[in-house]
PDB file of N, CA and C in Angstrom:
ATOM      1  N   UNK A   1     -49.799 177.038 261.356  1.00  0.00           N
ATOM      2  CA  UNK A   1     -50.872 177.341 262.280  1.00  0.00           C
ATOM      3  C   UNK A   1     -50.534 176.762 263.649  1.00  0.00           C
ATOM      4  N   UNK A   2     -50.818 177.454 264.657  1.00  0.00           N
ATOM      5  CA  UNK A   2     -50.892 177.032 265.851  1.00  0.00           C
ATOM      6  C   UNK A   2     -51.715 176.136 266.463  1.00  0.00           C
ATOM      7  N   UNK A   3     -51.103 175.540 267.803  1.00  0.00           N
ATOM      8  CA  UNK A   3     -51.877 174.718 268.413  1.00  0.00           C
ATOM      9  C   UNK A   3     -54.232 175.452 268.674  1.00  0.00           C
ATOM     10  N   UNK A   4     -54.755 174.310 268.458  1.00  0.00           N
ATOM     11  CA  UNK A   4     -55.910 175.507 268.755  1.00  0.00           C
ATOM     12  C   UNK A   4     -56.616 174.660 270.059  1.00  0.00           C
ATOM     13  N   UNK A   5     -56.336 175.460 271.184  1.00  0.00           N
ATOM     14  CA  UNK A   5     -56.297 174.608 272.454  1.00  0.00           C
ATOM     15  C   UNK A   5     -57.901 174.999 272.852  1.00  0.00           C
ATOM     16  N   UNK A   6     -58.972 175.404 272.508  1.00  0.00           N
ATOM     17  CA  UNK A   6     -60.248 175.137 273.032  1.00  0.00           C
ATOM     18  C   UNK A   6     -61.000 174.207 272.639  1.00  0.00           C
ATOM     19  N   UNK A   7     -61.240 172.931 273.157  1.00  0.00           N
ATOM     20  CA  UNK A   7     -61.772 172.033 272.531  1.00  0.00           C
ATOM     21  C   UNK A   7     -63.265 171.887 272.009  1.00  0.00           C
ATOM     22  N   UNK A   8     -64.092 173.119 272.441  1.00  0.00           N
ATOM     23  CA  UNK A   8     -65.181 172.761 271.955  1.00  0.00           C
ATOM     24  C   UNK A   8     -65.123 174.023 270.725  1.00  0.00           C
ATOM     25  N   UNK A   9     -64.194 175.055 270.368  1.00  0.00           N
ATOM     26  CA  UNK A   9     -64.235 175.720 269.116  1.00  0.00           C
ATOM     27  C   UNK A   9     -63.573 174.614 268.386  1.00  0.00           C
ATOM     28  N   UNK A  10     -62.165 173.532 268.640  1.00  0.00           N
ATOM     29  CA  UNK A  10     -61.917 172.646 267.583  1.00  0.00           C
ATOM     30  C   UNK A  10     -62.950 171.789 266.900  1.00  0.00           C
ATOM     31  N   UNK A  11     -63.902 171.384 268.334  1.00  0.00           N
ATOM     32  CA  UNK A  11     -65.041 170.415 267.229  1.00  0.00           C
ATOM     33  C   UNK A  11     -65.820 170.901 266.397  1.00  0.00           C
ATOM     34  N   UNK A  12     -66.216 172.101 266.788  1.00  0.00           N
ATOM     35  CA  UNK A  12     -67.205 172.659 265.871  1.00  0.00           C
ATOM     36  C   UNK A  12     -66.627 173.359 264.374  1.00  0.00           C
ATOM     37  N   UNK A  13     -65.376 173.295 264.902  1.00  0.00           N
ATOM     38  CA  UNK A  13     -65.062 173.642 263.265  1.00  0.00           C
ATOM     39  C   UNK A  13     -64.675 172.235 262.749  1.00  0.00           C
ATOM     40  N   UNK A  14     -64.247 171.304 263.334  1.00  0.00           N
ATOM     41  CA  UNK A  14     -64.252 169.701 262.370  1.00  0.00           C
ATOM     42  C   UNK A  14     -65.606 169.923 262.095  1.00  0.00           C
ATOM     43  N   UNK A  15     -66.635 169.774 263.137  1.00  0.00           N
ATOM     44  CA  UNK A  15     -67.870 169.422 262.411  1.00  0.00           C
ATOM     45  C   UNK A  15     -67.845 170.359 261.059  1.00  0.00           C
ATOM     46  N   UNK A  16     -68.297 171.649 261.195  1.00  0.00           N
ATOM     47  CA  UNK A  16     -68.155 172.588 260.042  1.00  0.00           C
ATOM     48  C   UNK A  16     -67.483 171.803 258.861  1.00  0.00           C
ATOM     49  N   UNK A  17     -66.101 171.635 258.922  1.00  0.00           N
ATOM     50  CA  UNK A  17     -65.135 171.730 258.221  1.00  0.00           C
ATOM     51  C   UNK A  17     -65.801 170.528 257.110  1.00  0.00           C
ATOM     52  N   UNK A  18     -66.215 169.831 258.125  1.00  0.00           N
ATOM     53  CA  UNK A  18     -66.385 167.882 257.482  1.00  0.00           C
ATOM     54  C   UNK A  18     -68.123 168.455 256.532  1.00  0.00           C
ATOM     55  N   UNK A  19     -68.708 169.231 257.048  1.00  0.00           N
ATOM     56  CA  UNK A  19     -70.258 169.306 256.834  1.00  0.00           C
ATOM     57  C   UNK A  19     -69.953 170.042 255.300  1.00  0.00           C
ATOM     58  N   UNK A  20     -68.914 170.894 255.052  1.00  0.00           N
ATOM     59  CA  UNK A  20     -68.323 171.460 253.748  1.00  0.00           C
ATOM     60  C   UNK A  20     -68.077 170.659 252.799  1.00  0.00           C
ATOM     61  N   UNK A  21     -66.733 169.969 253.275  1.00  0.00           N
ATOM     62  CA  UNK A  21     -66.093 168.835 252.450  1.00  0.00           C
ATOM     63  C   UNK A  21     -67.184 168.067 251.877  1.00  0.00           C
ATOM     64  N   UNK A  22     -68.155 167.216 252.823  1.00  0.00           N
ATOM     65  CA  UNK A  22     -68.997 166.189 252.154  1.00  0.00           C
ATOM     66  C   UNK A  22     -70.171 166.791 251.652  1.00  0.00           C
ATOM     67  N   UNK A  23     -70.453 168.180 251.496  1.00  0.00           N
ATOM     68  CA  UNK A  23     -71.589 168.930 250.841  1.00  0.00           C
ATOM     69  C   UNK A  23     -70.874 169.205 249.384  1.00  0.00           C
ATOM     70  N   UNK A  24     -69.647 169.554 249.769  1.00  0.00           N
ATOM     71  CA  UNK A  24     -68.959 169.690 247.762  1.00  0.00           C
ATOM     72  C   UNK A  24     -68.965 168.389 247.212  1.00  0.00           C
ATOM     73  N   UNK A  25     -68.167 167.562 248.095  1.00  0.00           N
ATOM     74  CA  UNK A  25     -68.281 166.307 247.356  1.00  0.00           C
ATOM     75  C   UNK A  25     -69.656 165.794 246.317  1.00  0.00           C
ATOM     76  N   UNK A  26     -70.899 166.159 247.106  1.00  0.00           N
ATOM     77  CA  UNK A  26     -71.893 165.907 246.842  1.00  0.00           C
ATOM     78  C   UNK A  26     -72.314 166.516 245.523  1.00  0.00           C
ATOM     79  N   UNK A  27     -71.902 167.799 245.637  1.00  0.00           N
ATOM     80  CA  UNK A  27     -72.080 168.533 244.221  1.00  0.00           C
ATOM     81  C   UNK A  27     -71.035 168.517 243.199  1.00  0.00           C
ATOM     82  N   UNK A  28     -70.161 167.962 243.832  1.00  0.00           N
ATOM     83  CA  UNK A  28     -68.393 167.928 242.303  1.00  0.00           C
ATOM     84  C   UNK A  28     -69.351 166.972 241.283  1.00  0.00           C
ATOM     85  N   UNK A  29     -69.287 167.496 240.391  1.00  0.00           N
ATOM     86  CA  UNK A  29     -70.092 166.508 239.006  1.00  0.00           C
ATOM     87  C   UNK A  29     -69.487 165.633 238.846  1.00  0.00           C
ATOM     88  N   UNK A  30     -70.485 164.743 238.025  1.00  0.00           N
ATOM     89  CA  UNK A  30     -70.389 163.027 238.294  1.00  0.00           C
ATOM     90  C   UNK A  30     -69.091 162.890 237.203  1.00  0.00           C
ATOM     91  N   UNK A  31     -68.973 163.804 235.909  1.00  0.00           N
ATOM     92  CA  UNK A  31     -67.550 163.642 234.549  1.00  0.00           C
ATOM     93  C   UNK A  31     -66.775 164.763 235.552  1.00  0.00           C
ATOM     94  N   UNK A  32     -66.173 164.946 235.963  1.00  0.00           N
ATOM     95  CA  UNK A  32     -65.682 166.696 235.883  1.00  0.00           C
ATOM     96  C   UNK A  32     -64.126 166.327 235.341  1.00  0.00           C
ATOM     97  N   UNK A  33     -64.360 167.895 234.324  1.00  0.00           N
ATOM     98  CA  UNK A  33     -63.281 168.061 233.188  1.00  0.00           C
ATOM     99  C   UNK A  33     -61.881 168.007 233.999  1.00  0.00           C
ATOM    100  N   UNK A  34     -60.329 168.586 233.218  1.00  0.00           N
ATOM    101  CA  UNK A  34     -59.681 168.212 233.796  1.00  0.00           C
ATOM    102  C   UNK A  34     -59.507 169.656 234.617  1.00  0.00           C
ATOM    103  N   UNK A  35     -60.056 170.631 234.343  1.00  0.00           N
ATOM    104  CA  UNK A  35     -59.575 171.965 235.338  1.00  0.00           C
ATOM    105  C   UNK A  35     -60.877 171.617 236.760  1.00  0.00           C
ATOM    106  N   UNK A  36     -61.892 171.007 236.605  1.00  0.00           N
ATOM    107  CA  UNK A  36     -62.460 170.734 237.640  1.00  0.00           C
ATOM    108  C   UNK A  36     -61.595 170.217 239.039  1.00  0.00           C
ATOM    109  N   UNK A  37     -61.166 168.891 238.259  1.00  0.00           N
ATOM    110  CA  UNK A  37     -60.333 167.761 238.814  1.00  0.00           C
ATOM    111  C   UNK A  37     -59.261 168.517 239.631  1.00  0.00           C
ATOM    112  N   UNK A  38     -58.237 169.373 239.131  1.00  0.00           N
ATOM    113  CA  UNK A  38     -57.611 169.858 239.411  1.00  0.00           C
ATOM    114  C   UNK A  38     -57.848 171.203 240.690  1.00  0.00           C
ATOM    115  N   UNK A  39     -58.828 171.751 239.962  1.00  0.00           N
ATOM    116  CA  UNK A  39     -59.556 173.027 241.383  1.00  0.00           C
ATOM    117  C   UNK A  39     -59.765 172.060 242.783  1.00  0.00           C
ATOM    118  N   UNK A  40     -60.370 171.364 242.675  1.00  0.00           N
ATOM    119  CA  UNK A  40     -60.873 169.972 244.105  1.00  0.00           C
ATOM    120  C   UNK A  40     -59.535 170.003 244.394  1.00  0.00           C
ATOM    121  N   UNK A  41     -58.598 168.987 243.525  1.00  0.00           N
ATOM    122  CA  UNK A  41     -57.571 168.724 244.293  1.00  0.00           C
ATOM    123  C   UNK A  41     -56.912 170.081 244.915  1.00  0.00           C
ATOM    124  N   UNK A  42     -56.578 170.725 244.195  1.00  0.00           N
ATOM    125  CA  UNK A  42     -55.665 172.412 244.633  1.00  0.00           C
ATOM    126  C   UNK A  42     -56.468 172.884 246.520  1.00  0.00           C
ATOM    127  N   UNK A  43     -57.779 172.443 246.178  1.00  0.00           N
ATOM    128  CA  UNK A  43     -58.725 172.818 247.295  1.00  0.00           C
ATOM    129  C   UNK A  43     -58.345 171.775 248.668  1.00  0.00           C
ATOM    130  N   UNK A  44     -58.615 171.034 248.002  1.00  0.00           N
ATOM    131  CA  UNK A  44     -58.192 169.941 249.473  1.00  0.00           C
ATOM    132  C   UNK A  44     -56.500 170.101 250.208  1.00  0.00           C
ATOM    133  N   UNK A  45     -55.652 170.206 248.990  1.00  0.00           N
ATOM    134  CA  UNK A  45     -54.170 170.944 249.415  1.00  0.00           C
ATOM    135  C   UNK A  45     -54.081 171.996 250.057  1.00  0.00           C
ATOM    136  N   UNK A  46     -54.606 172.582 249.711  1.00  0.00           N
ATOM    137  CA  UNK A  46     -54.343 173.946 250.265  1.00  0.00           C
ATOM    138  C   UNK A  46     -55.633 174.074 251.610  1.00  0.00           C
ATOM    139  N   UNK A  47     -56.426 173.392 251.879  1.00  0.00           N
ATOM    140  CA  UNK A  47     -57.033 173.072 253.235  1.00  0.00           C
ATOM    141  C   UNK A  47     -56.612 172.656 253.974  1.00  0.00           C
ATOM    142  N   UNK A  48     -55.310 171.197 253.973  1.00  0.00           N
ATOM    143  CA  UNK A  48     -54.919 170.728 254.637  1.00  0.00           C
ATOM    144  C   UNK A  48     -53.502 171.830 255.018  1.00  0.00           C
ATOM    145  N   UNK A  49     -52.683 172.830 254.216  1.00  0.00           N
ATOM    146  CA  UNK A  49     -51.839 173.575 254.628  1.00  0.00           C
ATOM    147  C   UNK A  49     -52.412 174.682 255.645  1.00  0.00           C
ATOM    148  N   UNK A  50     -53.278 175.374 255.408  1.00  0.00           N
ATOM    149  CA  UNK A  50     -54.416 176.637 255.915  1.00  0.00           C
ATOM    150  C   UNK A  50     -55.587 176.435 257.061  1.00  0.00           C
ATOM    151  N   UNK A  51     -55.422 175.038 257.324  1.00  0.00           N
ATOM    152  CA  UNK A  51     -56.437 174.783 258.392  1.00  0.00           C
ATOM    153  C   UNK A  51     -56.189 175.343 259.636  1.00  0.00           C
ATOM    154  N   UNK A  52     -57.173 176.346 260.282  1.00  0.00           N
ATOM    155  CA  UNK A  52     -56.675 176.865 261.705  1.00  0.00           C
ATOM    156  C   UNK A  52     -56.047 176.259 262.759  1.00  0.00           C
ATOM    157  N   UNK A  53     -56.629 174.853 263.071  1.00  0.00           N
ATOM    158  CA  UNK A  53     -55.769 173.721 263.958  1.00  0.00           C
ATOM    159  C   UNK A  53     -54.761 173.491 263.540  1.00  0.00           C
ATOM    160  N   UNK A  54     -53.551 173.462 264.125  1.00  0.00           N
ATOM    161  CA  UNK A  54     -52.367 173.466 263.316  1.00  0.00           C
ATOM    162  C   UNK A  54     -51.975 171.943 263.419  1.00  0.00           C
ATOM    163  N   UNK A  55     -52.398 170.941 264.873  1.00  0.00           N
ATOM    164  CA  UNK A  55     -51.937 169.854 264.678  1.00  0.00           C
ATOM    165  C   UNK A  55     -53.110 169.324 264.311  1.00  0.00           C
ATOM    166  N   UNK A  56     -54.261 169.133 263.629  1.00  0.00           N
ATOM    167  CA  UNK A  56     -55.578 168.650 262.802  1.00  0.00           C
ATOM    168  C   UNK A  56     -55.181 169.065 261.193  1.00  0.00           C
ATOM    169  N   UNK A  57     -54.157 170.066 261.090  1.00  0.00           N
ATOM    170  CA  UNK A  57     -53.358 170.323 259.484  1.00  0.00           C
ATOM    171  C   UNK A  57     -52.851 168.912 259.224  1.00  0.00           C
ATOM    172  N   UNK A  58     -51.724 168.988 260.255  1.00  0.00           N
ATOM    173  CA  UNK A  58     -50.369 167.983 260.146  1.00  0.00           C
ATOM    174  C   UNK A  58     -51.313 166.829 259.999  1.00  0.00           C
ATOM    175  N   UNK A  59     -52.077 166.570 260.611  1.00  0.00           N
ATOM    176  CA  UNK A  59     -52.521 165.163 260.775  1.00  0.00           C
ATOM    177  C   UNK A  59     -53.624 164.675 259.033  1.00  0.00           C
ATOM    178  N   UNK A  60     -53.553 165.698 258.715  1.00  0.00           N
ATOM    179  CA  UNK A  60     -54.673 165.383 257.262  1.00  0.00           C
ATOM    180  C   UNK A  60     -53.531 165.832 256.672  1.00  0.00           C
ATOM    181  N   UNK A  61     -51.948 166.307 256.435  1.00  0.00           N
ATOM    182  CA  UNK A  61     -51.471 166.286 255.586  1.00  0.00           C
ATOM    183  C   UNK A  61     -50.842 164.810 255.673  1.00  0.00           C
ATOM    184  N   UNK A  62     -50.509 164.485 256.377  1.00  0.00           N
ATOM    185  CA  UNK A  62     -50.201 162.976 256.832  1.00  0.00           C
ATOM    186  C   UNK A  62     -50.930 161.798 256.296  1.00  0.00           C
ATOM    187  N   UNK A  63     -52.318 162.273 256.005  1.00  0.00           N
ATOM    188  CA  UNK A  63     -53.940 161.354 255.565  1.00  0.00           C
ATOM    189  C   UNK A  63     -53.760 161.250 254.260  1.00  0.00           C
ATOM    190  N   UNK A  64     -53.124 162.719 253.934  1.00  0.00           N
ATOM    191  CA  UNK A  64     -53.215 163.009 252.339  1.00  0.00           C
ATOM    192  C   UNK A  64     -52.124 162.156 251.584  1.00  0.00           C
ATOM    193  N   UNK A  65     -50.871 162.043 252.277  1.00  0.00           N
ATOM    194  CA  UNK A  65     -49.863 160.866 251.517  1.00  0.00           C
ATOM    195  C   UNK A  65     -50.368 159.774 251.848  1.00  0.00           C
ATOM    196  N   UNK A  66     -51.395 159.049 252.336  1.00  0.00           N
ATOM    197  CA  UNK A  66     -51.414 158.141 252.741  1.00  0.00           C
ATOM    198  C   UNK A  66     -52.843 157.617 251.707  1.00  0.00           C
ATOM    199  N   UNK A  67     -53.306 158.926 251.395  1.00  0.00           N
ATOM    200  CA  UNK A  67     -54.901 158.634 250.967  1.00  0.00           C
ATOM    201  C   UNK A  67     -54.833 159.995 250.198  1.00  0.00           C
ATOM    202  N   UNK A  68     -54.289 159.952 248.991  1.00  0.00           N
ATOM    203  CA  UNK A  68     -54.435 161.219 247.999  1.00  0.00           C
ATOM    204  C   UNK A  68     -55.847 161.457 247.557  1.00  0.00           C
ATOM    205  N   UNK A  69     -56.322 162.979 247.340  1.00  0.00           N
ATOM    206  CA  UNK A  69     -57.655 163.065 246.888  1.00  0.00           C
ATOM    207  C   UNK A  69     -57.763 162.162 245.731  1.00  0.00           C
ATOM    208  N   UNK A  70     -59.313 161.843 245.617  1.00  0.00           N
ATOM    209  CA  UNK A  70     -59.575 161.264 244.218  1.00  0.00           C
ATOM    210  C   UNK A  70     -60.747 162.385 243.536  1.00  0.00           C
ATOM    211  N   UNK A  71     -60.520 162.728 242.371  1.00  0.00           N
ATOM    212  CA  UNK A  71     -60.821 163.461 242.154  1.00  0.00           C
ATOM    213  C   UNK A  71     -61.660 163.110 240.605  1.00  0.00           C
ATOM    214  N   UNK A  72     -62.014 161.775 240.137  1.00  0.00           N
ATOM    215  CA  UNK A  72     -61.786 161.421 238.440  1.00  0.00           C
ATOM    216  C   UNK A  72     -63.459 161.183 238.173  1.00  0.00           C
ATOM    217  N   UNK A  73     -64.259 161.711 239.729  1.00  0.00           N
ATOM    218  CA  UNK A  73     -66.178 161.183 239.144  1.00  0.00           C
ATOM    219  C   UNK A  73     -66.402 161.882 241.221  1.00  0.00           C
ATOM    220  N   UNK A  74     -67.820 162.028 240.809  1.00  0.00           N
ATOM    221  CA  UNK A  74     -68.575 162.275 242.386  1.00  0.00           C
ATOM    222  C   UNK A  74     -68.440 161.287 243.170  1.00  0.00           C
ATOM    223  N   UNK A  75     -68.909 159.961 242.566  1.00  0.00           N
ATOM    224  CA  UNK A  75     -68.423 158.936 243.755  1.00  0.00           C
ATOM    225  C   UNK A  75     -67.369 158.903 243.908  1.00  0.00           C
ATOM    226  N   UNK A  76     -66.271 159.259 243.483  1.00  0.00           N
ATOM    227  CA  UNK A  76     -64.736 158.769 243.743  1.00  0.00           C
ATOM    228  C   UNK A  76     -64.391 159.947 244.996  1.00  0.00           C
ATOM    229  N   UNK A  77     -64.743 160.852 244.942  1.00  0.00           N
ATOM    230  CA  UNK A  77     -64.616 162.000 245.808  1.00  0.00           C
ATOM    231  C   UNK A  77     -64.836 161.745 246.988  1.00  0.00           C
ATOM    232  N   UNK A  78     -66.793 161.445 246.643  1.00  0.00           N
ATOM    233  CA  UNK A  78     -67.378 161.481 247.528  1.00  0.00           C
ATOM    234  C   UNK A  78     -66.678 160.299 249.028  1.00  0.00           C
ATOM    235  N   UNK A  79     -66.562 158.667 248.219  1.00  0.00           N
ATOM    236  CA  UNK A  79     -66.039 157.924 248.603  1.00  0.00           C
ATOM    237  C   UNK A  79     -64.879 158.193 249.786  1.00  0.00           C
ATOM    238  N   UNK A  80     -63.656 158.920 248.904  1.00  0.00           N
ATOM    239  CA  UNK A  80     -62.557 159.151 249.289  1.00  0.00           C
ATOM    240  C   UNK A  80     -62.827 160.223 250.390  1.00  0.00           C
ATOM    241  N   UNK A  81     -62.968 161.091 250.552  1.00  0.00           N
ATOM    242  CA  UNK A  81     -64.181 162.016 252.112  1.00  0.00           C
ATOM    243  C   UNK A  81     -64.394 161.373 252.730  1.00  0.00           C
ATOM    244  N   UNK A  82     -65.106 160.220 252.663  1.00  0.00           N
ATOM    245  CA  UNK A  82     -65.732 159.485 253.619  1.00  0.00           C
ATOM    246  C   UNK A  82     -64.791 158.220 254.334  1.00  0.00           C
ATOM    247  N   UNK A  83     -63.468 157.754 253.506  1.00  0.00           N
ATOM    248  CA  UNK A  83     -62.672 157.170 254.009  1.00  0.00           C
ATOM    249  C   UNK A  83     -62.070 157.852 254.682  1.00  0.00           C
ATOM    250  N   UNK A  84     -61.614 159.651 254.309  1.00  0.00           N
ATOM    251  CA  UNK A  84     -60.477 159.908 255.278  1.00  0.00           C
ATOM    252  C   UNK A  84     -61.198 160.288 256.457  1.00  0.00           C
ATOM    253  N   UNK A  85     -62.781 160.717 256.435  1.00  0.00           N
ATOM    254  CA  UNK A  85     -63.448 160.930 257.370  1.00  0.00           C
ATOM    255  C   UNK A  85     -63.462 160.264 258.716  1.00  0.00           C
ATOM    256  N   UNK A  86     -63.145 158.890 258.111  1.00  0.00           N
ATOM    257  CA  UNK A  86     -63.397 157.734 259.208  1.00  0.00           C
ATOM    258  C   UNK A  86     -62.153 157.796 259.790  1.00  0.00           C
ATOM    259  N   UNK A  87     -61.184 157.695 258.846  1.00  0.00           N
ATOM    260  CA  UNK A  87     -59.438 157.437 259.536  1.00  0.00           C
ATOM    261  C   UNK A  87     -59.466 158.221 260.563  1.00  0.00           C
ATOM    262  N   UNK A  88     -59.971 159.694 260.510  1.00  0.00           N
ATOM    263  CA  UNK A  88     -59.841 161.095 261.426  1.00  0.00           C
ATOM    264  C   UNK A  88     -60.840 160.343 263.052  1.00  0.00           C
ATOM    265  N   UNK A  89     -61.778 159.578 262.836  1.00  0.00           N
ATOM    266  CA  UNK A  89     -62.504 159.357 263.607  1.00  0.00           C
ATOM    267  C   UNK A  89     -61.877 158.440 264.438  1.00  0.00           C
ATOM    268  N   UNK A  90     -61.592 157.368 263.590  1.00  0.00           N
ATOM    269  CA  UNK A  90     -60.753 156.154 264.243  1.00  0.00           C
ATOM    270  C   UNK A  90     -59.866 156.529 265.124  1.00  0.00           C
ATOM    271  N   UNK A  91     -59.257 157.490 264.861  1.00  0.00           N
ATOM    272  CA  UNK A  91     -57.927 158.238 265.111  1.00  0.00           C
ATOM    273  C   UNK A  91     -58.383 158.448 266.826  1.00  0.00           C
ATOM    274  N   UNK A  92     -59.994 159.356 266.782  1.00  0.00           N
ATOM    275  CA  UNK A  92     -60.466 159.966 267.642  1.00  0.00           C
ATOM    276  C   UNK A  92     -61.624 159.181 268.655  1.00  0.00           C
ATOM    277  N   UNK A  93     -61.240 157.902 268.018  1.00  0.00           N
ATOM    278  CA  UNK A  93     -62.203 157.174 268.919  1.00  0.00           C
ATOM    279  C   UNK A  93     -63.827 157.402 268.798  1.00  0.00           C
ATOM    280  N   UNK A  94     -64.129 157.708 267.603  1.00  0.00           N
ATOM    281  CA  UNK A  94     -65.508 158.131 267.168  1.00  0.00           C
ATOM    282  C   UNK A  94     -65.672 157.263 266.284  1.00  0.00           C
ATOM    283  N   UNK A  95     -67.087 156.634 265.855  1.00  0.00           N
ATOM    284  CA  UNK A  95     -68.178 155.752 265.295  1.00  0.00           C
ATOM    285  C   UNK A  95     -67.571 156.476 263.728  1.00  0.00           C
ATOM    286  N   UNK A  96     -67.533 155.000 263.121  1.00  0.00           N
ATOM    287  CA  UNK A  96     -67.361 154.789 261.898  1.00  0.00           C
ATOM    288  C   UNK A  96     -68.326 155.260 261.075  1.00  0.00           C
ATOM    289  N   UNK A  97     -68.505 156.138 259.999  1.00  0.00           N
ATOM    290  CA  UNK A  97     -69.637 156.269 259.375  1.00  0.00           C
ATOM    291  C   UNK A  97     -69.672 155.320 257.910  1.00  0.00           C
ATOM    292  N   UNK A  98     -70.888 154.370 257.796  1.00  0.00           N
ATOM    293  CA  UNK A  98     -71.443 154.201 256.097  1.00  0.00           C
ATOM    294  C   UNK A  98     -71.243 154.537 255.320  1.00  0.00           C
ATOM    295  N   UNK A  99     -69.799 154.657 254.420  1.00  0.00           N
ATOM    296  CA  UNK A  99     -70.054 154.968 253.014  1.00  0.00           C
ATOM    297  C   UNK A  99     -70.660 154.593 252.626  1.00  0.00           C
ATOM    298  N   UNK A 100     -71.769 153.604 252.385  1.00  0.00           N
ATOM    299  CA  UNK A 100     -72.910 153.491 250.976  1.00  0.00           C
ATOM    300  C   UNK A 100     -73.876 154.522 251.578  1.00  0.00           C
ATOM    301  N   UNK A 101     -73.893 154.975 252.689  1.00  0.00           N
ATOM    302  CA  UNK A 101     -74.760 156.149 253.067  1.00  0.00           C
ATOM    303  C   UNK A 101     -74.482 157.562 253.142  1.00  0.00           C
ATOM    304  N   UNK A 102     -73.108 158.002 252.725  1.00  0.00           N
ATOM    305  CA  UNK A 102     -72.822 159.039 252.132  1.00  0.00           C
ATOM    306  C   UNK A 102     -73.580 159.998 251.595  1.00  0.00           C
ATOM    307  N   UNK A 103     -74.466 159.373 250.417  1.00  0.00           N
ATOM    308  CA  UNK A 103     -74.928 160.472 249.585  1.00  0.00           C
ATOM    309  C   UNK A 103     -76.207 160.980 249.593  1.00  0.00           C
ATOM    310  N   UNK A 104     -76.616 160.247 250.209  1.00  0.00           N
ATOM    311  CA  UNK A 104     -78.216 160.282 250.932  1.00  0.00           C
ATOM    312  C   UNK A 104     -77.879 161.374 252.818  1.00  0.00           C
ATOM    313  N   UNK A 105     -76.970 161.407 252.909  1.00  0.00           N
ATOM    314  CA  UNK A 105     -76.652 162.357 254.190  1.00  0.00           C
ATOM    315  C   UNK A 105     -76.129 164.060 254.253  1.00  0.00           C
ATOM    316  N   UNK A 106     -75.408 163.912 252.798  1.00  0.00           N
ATOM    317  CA  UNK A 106     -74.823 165.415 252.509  1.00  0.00           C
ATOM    318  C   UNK A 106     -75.730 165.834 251.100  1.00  0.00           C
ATOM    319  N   UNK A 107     -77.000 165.157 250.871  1.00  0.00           N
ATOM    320  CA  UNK A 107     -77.252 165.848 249.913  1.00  0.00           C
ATOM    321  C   UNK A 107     -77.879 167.290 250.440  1.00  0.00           C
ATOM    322  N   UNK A 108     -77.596 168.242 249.834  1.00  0.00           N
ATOM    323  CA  UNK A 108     -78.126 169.226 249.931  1.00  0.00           C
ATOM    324  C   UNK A 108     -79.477 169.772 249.838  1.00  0.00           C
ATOM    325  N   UNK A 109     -79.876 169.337 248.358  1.00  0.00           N
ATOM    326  CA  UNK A 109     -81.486 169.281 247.846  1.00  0.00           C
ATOM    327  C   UNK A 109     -80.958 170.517 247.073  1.00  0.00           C
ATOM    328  N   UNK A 110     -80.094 170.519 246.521  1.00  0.00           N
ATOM    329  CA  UNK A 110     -80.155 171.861 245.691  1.00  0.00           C
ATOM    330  C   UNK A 110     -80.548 170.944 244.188  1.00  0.00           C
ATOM    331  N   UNK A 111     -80.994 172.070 243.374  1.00  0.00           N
ATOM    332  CA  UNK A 111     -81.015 171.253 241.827  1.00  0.00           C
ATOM    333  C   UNK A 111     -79.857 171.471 241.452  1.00  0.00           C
ATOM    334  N   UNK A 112     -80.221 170.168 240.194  1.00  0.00           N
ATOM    335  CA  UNK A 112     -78.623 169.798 239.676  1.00  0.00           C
ATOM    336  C   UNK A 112     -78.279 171.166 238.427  1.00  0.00           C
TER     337      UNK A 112
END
C-alpha cells in the first residue's frame, strides 16, 4: 500500500480502524475455541498486511513482532488492543488510554 498523504482521511480511518478492533475485542468470547483463536489472529495479520496507509501497515507490522496478538480469553485480546493502541499513540504523541477502562468504553450493548 501506498503512502496515504491526506491527513485528516488518515485519522479518521485510525479512528475507524481502532473503534473496530476494540468493538471485536469486546465481543471475542471470554473461552474461544481453537478455530476462534486462530480467525482473530489470521484477522489482525492480514490487517496489518491490507491496511490502506501503507506506512501505518509497516508500523503495526513492526508492533506485531514486538507485541504478537493474544488471542487465549476476551481480556487477553482486549488487553493486548489496548497496549498496542497506546504504543501507536506514544508513537504519535497522543494521551495514553486506561486499560482497566477498556471494557466499559467499547462495549457495544449488544446481548451476549
Amino acid at each position: 500500500m501506498g503512502h496515504l498523504g491526506n491527513a485528516t482521511v488518515k485519522a479518521e480511518l485510525g479512528r475507524s480502524t481502532w473503534k473496530l478492533l476494540h468493538t471485536m475485542m469486546a465481543r471475542y468470547p471470554e473461552e474461544p475455541n481453537a478455530s476462534e483463536r486462530e480467525a482473530l489472529n489470521q484477522f489482525i495479520l492480514l490487517l496489518s498486511r491490507l491496511y490502506p496507509c501503507g506506512e501505518c501497515a509497516e508500523h503495526f507490522q513492526r508492533l506485531l513482532q514486538d507485541y504478537p496478538p493474544q488471542t487465549s480469553s476476551r481480556v487477553a485480546a482486549s488487553q493486548w488492543a489496548c497496549v498496542v493502541h497506546n504504543k501507536v499513540n506514544e508513537r504519535l504523541g497522543k494521551d495514553q488510554f486506561d486499560c482497566n477502562e477498556i471494557a466499559d468504553k467499547y462495549s457495544c450493548g449488544c446481548d451476549e
